[in-house]
Protein backbone atom coordinates (compact mmCIF):
# COMPACT_ATOMS: atom_id res chain seq x y z
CA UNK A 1 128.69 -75.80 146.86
CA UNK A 2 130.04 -79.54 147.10
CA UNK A 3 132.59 -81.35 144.87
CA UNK A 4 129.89 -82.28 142.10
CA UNK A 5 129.49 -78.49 141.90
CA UNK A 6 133.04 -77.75 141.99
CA UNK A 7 133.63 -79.87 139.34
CA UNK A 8 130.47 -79.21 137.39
CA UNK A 9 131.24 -74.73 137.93
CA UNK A 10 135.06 -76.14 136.59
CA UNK A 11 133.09 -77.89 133.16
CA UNK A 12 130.80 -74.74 132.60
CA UNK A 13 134.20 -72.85 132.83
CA UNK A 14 135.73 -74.66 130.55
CA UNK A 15 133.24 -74.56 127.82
CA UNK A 16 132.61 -70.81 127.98
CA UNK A 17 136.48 -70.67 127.28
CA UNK A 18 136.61 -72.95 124.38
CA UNK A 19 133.27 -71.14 123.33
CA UNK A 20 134.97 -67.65 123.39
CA UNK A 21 138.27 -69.41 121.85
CA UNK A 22 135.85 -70.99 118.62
CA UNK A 23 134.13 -67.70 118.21
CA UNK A 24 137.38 -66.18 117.85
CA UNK A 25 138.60 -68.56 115.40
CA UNK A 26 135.65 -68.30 113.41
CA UNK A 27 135.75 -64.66 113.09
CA UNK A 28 139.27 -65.03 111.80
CA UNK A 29 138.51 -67.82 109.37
CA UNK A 30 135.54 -65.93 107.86
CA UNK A 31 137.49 -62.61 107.63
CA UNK A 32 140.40 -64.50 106.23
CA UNK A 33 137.99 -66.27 103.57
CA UNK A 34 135.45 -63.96 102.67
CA UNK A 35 136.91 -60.26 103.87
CA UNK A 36 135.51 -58.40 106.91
CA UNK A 37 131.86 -57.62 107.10
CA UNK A 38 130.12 -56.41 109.84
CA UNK A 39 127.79 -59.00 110.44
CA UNK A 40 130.81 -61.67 111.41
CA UNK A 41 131.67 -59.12 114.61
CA UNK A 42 128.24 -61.39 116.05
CA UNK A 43 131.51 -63.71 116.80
CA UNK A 44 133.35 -60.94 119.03
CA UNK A 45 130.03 -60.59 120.82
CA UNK A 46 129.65 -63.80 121.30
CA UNK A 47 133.06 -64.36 122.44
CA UNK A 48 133.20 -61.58 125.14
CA UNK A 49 129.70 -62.85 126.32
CA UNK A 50 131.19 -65.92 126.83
CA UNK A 51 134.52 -64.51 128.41
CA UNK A 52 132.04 -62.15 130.75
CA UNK A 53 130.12 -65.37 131.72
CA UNK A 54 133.17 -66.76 133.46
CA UNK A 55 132.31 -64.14 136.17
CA UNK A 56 129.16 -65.43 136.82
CA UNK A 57 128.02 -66.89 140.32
CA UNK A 58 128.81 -70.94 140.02
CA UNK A 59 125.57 -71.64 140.01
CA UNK A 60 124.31 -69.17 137.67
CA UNK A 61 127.32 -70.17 135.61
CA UNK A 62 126.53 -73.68 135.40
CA UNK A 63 122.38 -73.56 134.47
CA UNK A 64 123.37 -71.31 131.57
CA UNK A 65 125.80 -73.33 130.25
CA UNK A 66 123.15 -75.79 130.66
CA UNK A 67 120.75 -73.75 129.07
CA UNK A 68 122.74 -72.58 126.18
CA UNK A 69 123.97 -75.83 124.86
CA UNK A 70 120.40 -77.06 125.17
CA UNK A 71 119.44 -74.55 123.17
CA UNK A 72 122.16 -74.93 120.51
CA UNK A 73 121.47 -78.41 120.27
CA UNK A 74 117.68 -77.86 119.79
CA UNK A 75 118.55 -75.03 117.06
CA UNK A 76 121.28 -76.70 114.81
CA UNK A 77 119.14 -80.32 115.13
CA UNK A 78 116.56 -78.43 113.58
CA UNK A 79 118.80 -77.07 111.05
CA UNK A 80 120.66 -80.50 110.18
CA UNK A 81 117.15 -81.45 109.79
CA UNK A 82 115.77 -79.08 107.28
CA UNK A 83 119.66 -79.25 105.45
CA UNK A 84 119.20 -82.76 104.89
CA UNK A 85 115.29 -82.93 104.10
CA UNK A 86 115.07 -85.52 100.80
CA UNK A 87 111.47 -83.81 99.98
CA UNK A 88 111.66 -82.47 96.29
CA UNK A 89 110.19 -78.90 97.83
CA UNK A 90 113.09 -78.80 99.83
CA UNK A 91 115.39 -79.23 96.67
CA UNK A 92 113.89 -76.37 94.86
CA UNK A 93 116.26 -73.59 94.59
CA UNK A 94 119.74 -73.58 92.10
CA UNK A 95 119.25 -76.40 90.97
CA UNK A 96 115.52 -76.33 90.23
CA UNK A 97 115.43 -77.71 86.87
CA UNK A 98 116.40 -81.22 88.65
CA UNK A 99 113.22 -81.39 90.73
CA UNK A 100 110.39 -79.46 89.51
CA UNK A 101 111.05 -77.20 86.99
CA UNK A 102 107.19 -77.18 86.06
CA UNK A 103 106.50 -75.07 89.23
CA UNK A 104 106.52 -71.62 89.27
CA UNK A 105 107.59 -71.97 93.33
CA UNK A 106 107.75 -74.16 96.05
CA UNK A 107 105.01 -73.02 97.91
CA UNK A 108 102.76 -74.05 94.24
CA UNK A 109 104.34 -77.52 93.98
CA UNK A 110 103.36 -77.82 98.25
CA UNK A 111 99.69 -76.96 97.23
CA UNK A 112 99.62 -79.36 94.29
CA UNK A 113 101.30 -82.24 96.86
CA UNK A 114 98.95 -82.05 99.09
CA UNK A 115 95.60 -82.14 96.88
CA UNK A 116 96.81 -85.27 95.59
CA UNK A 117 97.26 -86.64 99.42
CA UNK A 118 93.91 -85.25 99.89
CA UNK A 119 92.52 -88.08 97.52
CA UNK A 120 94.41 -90.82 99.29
CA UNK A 121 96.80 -91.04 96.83
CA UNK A 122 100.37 -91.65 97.21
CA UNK A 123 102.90 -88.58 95.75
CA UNK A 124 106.28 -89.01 94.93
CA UNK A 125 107.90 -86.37 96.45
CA UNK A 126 111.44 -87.28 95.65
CA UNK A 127 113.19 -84.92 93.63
CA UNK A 128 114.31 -85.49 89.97
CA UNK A 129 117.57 -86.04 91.38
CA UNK A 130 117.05 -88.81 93.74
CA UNK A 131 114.79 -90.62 91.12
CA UNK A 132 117.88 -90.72 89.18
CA UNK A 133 120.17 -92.15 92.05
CA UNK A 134 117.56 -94.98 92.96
CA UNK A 135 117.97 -95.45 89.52
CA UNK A 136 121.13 -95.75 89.40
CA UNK A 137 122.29 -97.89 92.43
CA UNK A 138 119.53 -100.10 90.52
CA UNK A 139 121.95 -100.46 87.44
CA UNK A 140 120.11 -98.11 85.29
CA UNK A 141 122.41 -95.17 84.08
CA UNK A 142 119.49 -92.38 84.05
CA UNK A 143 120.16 -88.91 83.66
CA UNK A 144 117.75 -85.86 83.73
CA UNK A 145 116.10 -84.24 80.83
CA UNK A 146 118.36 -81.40 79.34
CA UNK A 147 116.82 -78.47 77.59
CA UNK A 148 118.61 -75.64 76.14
CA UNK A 149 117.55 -72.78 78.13
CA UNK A 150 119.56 -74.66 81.14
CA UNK A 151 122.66 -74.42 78.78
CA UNK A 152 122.77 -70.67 78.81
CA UNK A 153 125.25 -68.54 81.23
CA UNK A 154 124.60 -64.68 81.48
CA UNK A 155 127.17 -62.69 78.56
CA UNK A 156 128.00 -59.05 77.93
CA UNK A 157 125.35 -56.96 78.94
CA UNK A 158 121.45 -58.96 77.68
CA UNK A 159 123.27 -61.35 75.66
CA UNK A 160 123.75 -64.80 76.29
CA UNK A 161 125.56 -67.57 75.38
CA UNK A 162 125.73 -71.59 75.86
CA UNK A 163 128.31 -72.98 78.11
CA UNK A 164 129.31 -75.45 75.75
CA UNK A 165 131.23 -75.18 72.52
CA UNK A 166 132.94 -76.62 70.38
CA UNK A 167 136.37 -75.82 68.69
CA UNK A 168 135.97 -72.40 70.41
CA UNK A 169 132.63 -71.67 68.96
CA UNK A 170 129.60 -71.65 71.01
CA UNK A 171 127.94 -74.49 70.72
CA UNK A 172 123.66 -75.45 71.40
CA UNK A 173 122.31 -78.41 71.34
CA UNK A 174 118.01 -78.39 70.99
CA UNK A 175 117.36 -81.91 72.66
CA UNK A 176 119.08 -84.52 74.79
CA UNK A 177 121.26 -87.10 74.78
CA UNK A 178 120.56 -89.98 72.48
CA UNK A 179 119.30 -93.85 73.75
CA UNK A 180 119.42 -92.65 77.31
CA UNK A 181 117.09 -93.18 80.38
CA UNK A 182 115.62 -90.13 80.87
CA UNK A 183 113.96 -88.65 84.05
CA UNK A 184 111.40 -86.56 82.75
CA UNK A 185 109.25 -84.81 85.25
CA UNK A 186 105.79 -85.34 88.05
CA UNK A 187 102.62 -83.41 88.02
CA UNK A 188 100.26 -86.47 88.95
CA UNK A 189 102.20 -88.20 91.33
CA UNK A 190 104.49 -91.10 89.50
CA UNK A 191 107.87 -89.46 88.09
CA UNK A 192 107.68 -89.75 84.10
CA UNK A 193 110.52 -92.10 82.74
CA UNK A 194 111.26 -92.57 78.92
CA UNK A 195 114.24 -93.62 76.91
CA UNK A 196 115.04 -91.41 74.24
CA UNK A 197 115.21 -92.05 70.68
CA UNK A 198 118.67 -91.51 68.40
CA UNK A 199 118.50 -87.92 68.87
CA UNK A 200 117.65 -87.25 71.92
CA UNK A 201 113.68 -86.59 71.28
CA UNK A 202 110.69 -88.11 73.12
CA UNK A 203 110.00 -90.88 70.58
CA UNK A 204 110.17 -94.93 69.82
CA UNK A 205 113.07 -96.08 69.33
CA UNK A 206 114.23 -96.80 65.77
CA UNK A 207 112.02 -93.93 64.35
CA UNK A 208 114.64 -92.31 62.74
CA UNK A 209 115.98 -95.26 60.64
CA UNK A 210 113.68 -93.98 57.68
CA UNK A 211 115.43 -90.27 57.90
CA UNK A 212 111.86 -89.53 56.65
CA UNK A 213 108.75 -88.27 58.56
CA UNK A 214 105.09 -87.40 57.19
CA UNK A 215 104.68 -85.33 60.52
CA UNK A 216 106.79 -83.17 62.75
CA UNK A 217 105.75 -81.66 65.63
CA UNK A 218 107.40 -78.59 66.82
CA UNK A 219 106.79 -77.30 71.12
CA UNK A 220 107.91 -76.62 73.88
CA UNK A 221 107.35 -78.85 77.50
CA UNK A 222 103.57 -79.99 76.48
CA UNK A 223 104.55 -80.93 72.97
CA UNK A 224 107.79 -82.97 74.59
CA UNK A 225 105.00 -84.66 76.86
CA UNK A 226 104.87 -83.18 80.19
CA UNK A 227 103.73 -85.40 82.68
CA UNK A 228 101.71 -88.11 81.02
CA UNK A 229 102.84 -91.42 80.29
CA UNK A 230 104.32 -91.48 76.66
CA UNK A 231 101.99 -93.27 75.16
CA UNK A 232 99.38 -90.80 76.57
CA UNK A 233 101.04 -87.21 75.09
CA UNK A 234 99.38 -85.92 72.22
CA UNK A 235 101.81 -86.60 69.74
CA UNK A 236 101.72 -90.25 70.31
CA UNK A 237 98.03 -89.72 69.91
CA UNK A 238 98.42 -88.27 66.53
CA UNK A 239 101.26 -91.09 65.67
CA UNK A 240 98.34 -93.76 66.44
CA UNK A 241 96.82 -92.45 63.23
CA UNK A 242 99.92 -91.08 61.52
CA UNK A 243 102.85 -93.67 62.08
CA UNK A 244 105.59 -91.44 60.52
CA UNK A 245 105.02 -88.90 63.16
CA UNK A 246 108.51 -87.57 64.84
CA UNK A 247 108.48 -85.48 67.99
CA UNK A 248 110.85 -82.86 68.02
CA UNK A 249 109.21 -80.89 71.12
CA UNK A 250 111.43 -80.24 73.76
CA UNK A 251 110.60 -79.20 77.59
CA UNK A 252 111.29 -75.29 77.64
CA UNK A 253 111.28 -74.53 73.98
CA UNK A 254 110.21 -70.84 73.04
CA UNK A 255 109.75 -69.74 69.56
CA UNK A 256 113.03 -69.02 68.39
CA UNK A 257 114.35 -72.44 70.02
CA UNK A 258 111.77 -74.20 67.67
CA UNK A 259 113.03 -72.36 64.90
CA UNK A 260 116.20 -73.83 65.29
CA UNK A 261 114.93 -77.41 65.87
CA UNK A 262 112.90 -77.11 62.38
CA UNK A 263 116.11 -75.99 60.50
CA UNK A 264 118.20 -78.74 62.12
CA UNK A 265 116.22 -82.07 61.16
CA UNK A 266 113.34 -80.71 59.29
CA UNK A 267 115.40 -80.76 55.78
CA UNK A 268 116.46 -84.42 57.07
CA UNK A 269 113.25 -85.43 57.90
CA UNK A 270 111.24 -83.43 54.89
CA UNK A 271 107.83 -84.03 56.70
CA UNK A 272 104.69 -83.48 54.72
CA UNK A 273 103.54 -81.23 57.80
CA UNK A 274 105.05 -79.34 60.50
CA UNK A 275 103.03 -79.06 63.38
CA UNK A 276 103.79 -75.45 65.06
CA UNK A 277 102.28 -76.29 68.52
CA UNK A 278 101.91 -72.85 70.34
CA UNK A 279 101.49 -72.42 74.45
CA UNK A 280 100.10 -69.19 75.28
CA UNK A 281 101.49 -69.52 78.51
CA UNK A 282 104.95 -69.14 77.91
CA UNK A 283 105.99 -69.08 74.09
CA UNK A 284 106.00 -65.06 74.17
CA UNK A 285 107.51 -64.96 77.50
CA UNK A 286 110.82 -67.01 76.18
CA UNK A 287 111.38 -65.10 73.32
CA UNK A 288 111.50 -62.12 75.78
CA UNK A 289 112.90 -63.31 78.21
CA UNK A 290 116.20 -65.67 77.39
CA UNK A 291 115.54 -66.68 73.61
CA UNK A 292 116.17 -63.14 71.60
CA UNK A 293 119.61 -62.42 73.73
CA UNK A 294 120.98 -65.16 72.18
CA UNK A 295 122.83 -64.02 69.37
CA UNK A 296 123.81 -68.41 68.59
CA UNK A 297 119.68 -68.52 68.03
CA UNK A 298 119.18 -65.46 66.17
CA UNK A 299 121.45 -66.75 63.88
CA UNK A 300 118.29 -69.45 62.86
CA UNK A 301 116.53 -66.49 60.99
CA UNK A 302 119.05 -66.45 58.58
CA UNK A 303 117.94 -68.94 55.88
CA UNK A 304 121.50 -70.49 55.46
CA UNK A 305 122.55 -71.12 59.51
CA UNK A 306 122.61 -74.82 60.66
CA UNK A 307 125.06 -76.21 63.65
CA UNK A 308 124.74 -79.47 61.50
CA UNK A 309 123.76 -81.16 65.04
CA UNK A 310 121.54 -84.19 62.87
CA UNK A 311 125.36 -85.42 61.78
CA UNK A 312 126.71 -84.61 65.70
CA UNK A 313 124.97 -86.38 67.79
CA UNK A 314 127.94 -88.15 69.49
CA UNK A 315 129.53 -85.27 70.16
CA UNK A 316 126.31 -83.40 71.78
CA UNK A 317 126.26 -86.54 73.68
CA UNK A 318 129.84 -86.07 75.58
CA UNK A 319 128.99 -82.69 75.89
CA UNK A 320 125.62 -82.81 77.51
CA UNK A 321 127.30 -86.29 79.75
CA UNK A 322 129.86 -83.95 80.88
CA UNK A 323 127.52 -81.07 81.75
CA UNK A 324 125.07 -82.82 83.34
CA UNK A 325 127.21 -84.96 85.75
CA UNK A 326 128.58 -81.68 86.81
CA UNK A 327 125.45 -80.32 87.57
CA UNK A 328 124.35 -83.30 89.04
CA UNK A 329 127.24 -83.46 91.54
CA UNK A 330 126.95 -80.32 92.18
CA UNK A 331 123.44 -80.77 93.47
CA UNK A 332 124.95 -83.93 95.10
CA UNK A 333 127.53 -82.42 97.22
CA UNK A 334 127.18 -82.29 101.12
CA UNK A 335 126.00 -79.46 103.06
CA UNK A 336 128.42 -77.20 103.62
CA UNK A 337 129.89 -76.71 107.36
CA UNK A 338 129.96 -73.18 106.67
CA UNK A 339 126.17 -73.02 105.71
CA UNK A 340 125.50 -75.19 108.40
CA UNK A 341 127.39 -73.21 110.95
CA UNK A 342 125.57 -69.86 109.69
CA UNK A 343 121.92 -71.45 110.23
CA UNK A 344 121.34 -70.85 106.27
CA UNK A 345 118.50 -73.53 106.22
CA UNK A 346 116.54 -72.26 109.50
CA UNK A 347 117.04 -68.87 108.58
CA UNK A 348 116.05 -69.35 105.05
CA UNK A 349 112.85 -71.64 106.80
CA UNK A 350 111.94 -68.15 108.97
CA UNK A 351 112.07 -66.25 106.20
CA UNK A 352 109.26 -67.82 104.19
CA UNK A 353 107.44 -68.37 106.88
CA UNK A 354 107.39 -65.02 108.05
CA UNK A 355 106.99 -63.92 104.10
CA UNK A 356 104.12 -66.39 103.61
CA UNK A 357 101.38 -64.82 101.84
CA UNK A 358 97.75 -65.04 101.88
CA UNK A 359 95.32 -66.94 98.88
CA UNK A 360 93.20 -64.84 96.98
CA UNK A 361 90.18 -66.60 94.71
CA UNK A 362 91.20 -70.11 96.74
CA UNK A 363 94.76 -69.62 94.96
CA UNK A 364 98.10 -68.65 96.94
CA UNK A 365 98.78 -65.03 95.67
CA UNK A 366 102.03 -65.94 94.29
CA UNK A 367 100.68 -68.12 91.68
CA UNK A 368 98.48 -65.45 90.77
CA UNK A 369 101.55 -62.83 90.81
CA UNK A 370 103.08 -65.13 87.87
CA UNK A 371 99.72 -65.75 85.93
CA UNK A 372 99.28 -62.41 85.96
CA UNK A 373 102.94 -61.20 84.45
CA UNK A 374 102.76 -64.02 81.98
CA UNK A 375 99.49 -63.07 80.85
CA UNK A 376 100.76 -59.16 80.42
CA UNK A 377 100.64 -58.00 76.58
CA UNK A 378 103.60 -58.67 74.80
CA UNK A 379 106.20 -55.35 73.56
CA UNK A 380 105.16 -54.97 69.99
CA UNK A 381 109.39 -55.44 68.39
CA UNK A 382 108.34 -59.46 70.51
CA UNK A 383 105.15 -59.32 68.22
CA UNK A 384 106.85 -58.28 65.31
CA UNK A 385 110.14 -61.05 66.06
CA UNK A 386 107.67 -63.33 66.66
CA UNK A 387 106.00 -63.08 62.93
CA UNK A 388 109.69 -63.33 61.62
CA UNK A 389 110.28 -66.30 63.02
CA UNK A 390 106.96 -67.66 61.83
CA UNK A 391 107.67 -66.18 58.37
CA UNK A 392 110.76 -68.47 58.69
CA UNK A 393 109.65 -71.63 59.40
CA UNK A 394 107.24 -71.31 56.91
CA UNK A 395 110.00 -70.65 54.18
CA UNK A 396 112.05 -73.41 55.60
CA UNK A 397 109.47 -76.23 55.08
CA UNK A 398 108.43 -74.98 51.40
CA UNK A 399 111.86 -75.92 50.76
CA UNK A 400 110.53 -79.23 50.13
CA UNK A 401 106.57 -78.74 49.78
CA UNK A 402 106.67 -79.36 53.09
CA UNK A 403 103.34 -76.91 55.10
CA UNK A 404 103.54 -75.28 58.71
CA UNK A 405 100.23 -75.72 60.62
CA UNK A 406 99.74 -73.69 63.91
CA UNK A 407 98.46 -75.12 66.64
CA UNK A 408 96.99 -72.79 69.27
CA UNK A 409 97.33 -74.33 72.99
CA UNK A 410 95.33 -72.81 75.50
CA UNK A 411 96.31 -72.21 79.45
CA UNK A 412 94.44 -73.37 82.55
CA UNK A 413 94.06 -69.83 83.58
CA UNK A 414 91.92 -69.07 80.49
CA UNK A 415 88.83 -71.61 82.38
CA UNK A 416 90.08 -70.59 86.22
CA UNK A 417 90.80 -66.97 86.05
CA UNK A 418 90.28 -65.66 82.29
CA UNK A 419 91.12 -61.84 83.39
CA UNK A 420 95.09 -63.39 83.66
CA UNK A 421 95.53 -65.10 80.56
CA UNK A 422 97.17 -64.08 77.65
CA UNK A 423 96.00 -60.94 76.12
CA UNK A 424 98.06 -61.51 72.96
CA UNK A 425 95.77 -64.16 71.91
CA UNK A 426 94.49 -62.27 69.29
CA UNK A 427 97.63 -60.95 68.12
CA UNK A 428 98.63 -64.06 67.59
CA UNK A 429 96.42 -65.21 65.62
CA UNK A 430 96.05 -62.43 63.08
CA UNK A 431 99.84 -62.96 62.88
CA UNK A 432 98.84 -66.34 61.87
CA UNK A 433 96.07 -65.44 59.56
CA UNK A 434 98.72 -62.59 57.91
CA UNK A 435 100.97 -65.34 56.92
CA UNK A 436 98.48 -67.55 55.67
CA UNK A 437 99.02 -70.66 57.80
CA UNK A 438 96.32 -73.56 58.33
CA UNK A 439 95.31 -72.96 62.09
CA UNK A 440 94.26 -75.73 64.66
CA UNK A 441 92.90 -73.33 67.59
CA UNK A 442 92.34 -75.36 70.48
CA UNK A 443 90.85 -72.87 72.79
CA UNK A 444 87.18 -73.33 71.59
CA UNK A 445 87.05 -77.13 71.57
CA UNK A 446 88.46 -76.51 75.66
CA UNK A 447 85.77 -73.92 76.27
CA UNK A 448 83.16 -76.04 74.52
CA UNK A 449 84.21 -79.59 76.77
CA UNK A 450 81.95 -79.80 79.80
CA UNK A 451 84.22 -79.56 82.45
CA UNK A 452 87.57 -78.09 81.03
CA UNK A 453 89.03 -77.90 84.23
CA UNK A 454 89.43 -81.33 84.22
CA UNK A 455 91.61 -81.92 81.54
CA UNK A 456 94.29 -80.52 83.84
CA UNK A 457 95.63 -82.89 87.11
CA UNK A 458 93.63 -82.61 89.77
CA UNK A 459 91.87 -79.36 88.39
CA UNK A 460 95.39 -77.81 89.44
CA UNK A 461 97.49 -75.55 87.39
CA UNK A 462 99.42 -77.87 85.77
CA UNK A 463 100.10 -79.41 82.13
CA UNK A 464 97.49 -81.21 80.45
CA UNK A 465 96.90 -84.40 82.06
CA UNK A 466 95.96 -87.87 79.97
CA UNK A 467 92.38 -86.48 79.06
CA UNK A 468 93.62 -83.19 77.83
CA UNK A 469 96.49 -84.78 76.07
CA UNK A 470 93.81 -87.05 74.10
CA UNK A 471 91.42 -83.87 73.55
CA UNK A 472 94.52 -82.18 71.59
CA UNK A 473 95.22 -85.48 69.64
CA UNK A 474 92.69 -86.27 68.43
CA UNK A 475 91.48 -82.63 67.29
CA UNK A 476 94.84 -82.28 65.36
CA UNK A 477 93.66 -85.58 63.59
CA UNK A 478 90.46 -84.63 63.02
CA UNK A 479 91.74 -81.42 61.48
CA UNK A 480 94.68 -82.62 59.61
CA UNK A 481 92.17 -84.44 57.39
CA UNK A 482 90.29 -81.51 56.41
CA UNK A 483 93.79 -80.52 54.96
């Protein structure tokens, strides 16, 4: 072998001795950080392979050197690449809520992405979080949407418990932070953007200098206007005919979250109606799932409890500032070396690929997984807490003559796959009819449309897009003057 080999065989040496030297140190940092586990000895493999390879033929020695840091190269570009992605599916994870939180999973948001590039039209895939940085390097001080089942933080055994408070008592804000840029959410391609009102709701500004409403609409993420223009949501349909109409929906309200919302600003407000605007998707599903472990929102069924949050809205503004920048750069931070250096992304990339499941009825299974537990009947003490809270809110408005109407929202699954929605439909409603409160079911003027498929974007599962918000509207007005 000449001199260029020589020196070339020296090279290869040296880097399978600083290779056994890093794998060394890395097995003692990671033992020293995180404790010994077996899976860090791959680093004392790696490190006598590399030691063993120094008493290799020159020439052998050399083209796997050669080989190997091709190799490395190829695999941790591919990482860096998939760690730094800026597509909102590759955001989805922890931090959810800041890019999709309408999506059951990635692979659903993917599908519904690519239909809408099927028609030619352009999809914002940036997550909530860059919207909001654009925004901001723009001058505009945006922030996300907050909703209160973000707020909680697992407690003693199933109960939970906000992670704010306030003088040492737990402390829940309902809705957002007041007069702020909000970055609400994308089902149809363009990111929703509103500015709140004084309290943090989805409405006009300056709504609230009256303290007086003739409407109130209670929901949860289709009541608050998810993802239609908001001037296109159903409430601002109703408000076309009603003008005192005040929309106190908020994106992941259950039941018992709605409760609360009506006890806060209801007495303020005394509305001549209170729109109870039920999703059978979900609604059941909260109360089982986060709301009822709350022993802050329980409180609400006693007829006395109030936070007094109308009167605190500067303070629920710090708090929810606070919270949200630190969730925000926490989102924000760069990828770790550590994650980087353990192939987290590509491994995490293999996974679901090798996981990736099959479609069944032209759907991908795991949508079908979800429609299908949300659908399930609901435990009869749910039922029964359910009618209690109900019982409630209809106490709470007579308070001052005001009347609860229900309002019966149907799901797309009930016109795509009817054998998954939910089978507490009728439940429901004879709790409704039991407590004697006007009903607004809009489940037969859906089934009787032509085409009810198409009140939803792109046919997808999804919220109601512009045409189903407008069906809703202007039922609710049609029926609210039968009243």
């Amino acid at each position: 072998m000449g001199s260029i080999g020589q020196r070339l065989a020296r090279v290869a040496s040296m880097v399978l001795l600083m290779g056994a030297a890093i794998c060394l140190l890395l097995f003692a940092g990671m033992v020293w950080r995180h404790g010994m586990s077996l899976h860090y000895t791959v680093f004392i493999v790696l490190a006598v392979v590399f030691a063993l390879g120094l008493r290799m033929p020159e020439s052998f020695k050399i083209n796997s050197v050669l080989c190997g840091m091709s190799l490395a190269i190829a695999i941790y570009g591919v990482e860096l690449v998939l760690a730094y992605s800026g597509s909102a599916i590759a955001a989805l994870g922890a931090q959810a809520w800041l890019s999709f939180p309408q999506d059951a999973n990635p692979r659903v948001a993917a599908e519904r992405m690519k239909t809408v590039q099927e028609t030619q039209q352009h999809f914002d895939t940036r997550s909530r979080l860059q919207v909001i940085q654009d925004l901001r390097a723009q001058g505009i001080n945006a922030f996300p949407d907050v909703f209160p089942m973000v707020l909680f933080q697992a407690g003693a055994g199933v109960s939970i418990q906000s992670s704010l408070s306030s003088n040492g008592e737990e402390f829940l804000p309902v809705a957002g932070m007041a007069m702020t840029t909000t970055v609400f959410c994308n089902e149809s391609g363009e990111y929703v953007v509103y500015e709140s009102d004084e309290h943090g709701f989805h409405n006009p500004r300056g709504i609230w200098a009256k303290q007086s409403a003739e409407i109130i609409a209670l929901g949860d993420s289709y009541t608050h206007g998810v993802c239609v223009p908001s001037d296109k949501g159903f409430v601002a349909v109703v408000r076309s005919q009603h003008s005192d109409t005040i929309n106190l929906g908020v994106n992941g309200h259950g039941p018992l979250t709605s409760l609360a919302t009506l006890k806060e600003y209801g007495p303020i407000l005394k509305p001549k109606r209170v729109l109870w605007f039920y999703y059978e998707g979900n609604d059941l599903r909260d109360l089982d799932g986060w709301e009822k472990n709350s022993p802050l929102l329980r409180k609400y069924l006693t007829s006395s409890f109030s936070q007094q949050l109308f009167a605190r809205q500067p303070e629920i503004d710090q708090k929810l500032r606070a919270f949200l920048d630190a969730a925000m750069a926490k989102a924000a931070v760069p990828v770790s070396f550590e994650k980087l250096l353990k192939l987290q992304h590509l491994r995490q990339a293999v996974q679901l690929f090798y996981e990736r499941r099959g479609t069944e009825q032209g759907l991908p299974v795991e949508l079908l997984e979800y429609l299908r537990h949300t659908g399930e009947p609901a435990a009869q003490e749910d039922l029964q807490l359910f009618g209690n809270i109900l019982a409630e809110a209809q106490s709470t408005a007579s308070a001052w003559h005001g009347q609860v109407v229900f309002v019966y929202l149907p799901t797309w699954e009930r016109y795509r796959i009817p054998e998954t929605a939910s089978q507490d439909r009728d439940k429901v409603l004879k709790i409704v009819d039991q407590l004697h409160l006007p009903l607004i079911d809009m489940h037969p003027v859906f089934s009787a449309h032509p085409d009810p498929l198409a009140l939803f974007p792109f046919r997808r599962y999804a919220h109601y897009n512009d045409a189903g918000h407008r069906v809703v509207g202007e039922e609710v007005i049609r029926q609210l003057a039968k009243l």
